[in-house]
C-alpha atoms as a PDB file:
ATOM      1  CA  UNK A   1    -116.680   1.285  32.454  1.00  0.00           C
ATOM      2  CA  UNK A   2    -114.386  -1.634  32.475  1.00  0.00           C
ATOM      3  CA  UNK A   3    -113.234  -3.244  35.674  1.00  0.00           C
ATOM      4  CA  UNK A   4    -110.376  -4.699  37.383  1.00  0.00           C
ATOM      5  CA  UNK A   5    -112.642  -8.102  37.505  1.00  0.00           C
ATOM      6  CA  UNK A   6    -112.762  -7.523  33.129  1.00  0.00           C
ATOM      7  CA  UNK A   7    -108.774  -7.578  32.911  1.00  0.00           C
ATOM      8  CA  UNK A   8    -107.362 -10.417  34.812  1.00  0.00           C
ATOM      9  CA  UNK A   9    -104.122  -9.033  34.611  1.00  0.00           C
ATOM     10  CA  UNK A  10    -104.808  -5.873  37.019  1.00  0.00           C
ATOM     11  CA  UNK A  11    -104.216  -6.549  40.541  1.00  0.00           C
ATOM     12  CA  UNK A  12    -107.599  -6.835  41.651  1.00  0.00           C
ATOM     13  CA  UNK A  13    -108.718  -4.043  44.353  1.00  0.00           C
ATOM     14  CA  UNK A  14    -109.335  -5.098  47.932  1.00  0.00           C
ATOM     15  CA  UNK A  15    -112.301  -6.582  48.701  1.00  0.00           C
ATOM     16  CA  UNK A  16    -114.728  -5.095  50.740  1.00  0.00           C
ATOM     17  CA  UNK A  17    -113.827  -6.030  54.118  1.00  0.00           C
ATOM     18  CA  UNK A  18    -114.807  -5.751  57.641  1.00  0.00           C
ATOM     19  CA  UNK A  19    -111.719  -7.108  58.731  1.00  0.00           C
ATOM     20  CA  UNK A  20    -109.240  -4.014  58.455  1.00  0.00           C
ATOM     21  CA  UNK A  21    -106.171  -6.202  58.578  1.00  0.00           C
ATOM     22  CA  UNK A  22    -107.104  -8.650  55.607  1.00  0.00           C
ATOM     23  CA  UNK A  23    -107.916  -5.462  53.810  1.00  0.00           C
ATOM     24  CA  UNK A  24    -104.670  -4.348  54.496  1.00  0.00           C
ATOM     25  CA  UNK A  25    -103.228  -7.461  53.259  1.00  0.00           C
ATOM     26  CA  UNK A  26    -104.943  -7.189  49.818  1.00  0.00           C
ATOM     27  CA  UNK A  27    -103.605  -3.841  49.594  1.00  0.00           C
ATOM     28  CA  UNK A  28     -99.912  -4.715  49.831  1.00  0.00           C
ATOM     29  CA  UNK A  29    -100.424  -7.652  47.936  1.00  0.00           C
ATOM     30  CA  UNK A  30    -101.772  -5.329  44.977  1.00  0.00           C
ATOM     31  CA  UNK A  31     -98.576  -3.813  45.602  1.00  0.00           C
ATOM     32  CA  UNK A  32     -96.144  -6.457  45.877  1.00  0.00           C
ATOM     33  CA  UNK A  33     -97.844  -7.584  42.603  1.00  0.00           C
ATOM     34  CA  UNK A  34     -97.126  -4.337  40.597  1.00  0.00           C
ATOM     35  CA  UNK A  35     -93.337  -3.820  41.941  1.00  0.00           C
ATOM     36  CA  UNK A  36     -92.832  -7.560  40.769  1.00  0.00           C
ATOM     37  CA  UNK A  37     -94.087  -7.071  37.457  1.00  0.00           C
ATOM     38  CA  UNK A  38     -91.995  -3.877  37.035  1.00  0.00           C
ATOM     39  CA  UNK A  39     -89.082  -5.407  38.980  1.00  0.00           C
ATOM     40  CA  UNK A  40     -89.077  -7.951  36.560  1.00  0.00           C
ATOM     41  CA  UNK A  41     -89.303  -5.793  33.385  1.00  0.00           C
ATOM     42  CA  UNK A  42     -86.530  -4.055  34.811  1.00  0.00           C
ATOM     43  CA  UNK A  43     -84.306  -7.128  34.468  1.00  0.00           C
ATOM     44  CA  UNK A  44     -86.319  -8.068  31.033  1.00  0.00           C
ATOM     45  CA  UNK A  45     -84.810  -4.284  30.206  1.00  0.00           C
ATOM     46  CA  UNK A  46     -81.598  -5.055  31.200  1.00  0.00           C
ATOM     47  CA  UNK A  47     -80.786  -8.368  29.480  1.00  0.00           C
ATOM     48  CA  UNK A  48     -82.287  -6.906  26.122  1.00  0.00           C
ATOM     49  CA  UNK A  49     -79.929  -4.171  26.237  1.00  0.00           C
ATOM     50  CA  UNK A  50     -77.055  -5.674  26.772  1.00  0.00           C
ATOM     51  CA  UNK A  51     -77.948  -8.185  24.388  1.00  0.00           C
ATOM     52  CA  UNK A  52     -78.405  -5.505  21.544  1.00  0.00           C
ATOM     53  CA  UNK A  53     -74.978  -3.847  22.820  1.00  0.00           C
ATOM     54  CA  UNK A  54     -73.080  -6.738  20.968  1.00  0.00           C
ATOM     55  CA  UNK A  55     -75.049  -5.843  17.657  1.00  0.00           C
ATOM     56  CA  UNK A  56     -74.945  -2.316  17.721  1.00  0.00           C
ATOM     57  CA  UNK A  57     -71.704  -1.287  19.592  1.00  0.00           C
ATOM     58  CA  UNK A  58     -71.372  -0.588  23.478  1.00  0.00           C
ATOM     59  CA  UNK A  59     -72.018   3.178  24.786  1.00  0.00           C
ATOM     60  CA  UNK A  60     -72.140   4.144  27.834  1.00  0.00           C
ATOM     61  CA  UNK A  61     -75.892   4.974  27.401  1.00  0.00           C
ATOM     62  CA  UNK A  62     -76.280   1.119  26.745  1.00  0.00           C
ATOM     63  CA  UNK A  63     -74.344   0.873  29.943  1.00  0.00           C
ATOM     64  CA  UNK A  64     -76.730   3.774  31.800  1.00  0.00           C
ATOM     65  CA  UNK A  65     -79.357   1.678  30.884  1.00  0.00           C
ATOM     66  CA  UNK A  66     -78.148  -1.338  32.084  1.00  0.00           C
ATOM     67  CA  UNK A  67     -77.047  -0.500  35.384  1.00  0.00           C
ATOM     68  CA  UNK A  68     -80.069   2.058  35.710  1.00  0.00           C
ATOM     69  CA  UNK A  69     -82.510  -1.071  35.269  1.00  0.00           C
ATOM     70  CA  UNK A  70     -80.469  -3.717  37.375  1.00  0.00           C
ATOM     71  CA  UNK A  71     -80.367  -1.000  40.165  1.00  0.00           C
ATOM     72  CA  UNK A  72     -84.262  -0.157  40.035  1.00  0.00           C
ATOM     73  CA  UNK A  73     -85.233  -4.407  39.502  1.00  0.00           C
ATOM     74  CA  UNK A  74     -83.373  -4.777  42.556  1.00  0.00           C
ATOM     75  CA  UNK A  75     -85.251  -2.151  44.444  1.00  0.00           C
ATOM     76  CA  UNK A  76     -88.199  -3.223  43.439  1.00  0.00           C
ATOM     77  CA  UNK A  77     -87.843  -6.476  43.648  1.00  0.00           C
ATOM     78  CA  UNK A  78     -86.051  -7.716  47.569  1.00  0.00           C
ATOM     79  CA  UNK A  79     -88.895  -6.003  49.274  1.00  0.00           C
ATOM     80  CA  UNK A  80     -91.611  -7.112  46.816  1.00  0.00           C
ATOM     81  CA  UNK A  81     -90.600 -10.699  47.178  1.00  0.00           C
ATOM     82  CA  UNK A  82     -90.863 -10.592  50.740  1.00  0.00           C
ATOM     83  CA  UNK A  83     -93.399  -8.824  51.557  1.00  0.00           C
ATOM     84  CA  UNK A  84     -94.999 -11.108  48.923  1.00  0.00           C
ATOM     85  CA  UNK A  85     -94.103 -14.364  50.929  1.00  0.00           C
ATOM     86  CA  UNK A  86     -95.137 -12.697  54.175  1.00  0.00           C
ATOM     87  CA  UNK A  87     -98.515 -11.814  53.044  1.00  0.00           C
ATOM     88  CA  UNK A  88     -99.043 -15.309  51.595  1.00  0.00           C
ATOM     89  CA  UNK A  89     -97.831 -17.044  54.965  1.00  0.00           C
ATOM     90  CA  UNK A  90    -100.269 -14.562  56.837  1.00  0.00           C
ATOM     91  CA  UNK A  91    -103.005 -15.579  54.750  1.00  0.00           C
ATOM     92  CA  UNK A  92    -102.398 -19.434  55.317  1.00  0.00           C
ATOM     93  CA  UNK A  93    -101.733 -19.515  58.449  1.00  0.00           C
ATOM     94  CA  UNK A  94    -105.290 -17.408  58.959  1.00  0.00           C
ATOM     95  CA  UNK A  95    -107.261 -20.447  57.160  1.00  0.00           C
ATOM     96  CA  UNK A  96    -105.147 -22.912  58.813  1.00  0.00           C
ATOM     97  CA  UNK A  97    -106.698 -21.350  62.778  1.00  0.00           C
ATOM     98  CA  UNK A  98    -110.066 -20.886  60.633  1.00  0.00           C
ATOM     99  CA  UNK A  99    -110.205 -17.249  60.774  1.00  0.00           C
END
């Protein structure tokens, strides 16, 4: 059975920990991870259909799907990004104290 550790681009799972906050981290940075990469096919989404609107013809499905993906990028992506950053800073300021 294949494992996260076999696909490099699977958010690892969270180490097994004694610390319950550093697990807790991990988790939410598994998180953060997956919203990003969604968030950002969400834009990817986006562009691409408005791009193919000028070869095919705007509808307002083409526009549906436009605003759809902007709005769900977006909602994906501002608390992604910083809970993304605050995890990181947590993390660095833990090896910083030595902990």
């Amino acid at each position: 059975m294949p494992t996260d550790a076999d696909n490099p681009s699977l958010p690892a799972a969270p180490a097994s920990s004694s610390d319950p906050v550093r697990a807790r981290r991990e988790l939410i940075a598994r998180w953060t991870q997956l919203a990003n990469r969604i968030g950002y096919l969400c834009f990817a989404v986006a562009i691409a259909t408005y791009a193919l609107t000028f070869a095919i013809g705007f509808t307002a499905m083409m526009s549906a799907i436009i605003v759809g993906a902007v709005i769900v990028g977006t909602v994906l992506l501002a608390p992604a990004i910083v809970l993304g950053y605050a995890v990181k800073a947590a993390e660095r300021d833990d090896r910083e104290r030595g902990l």
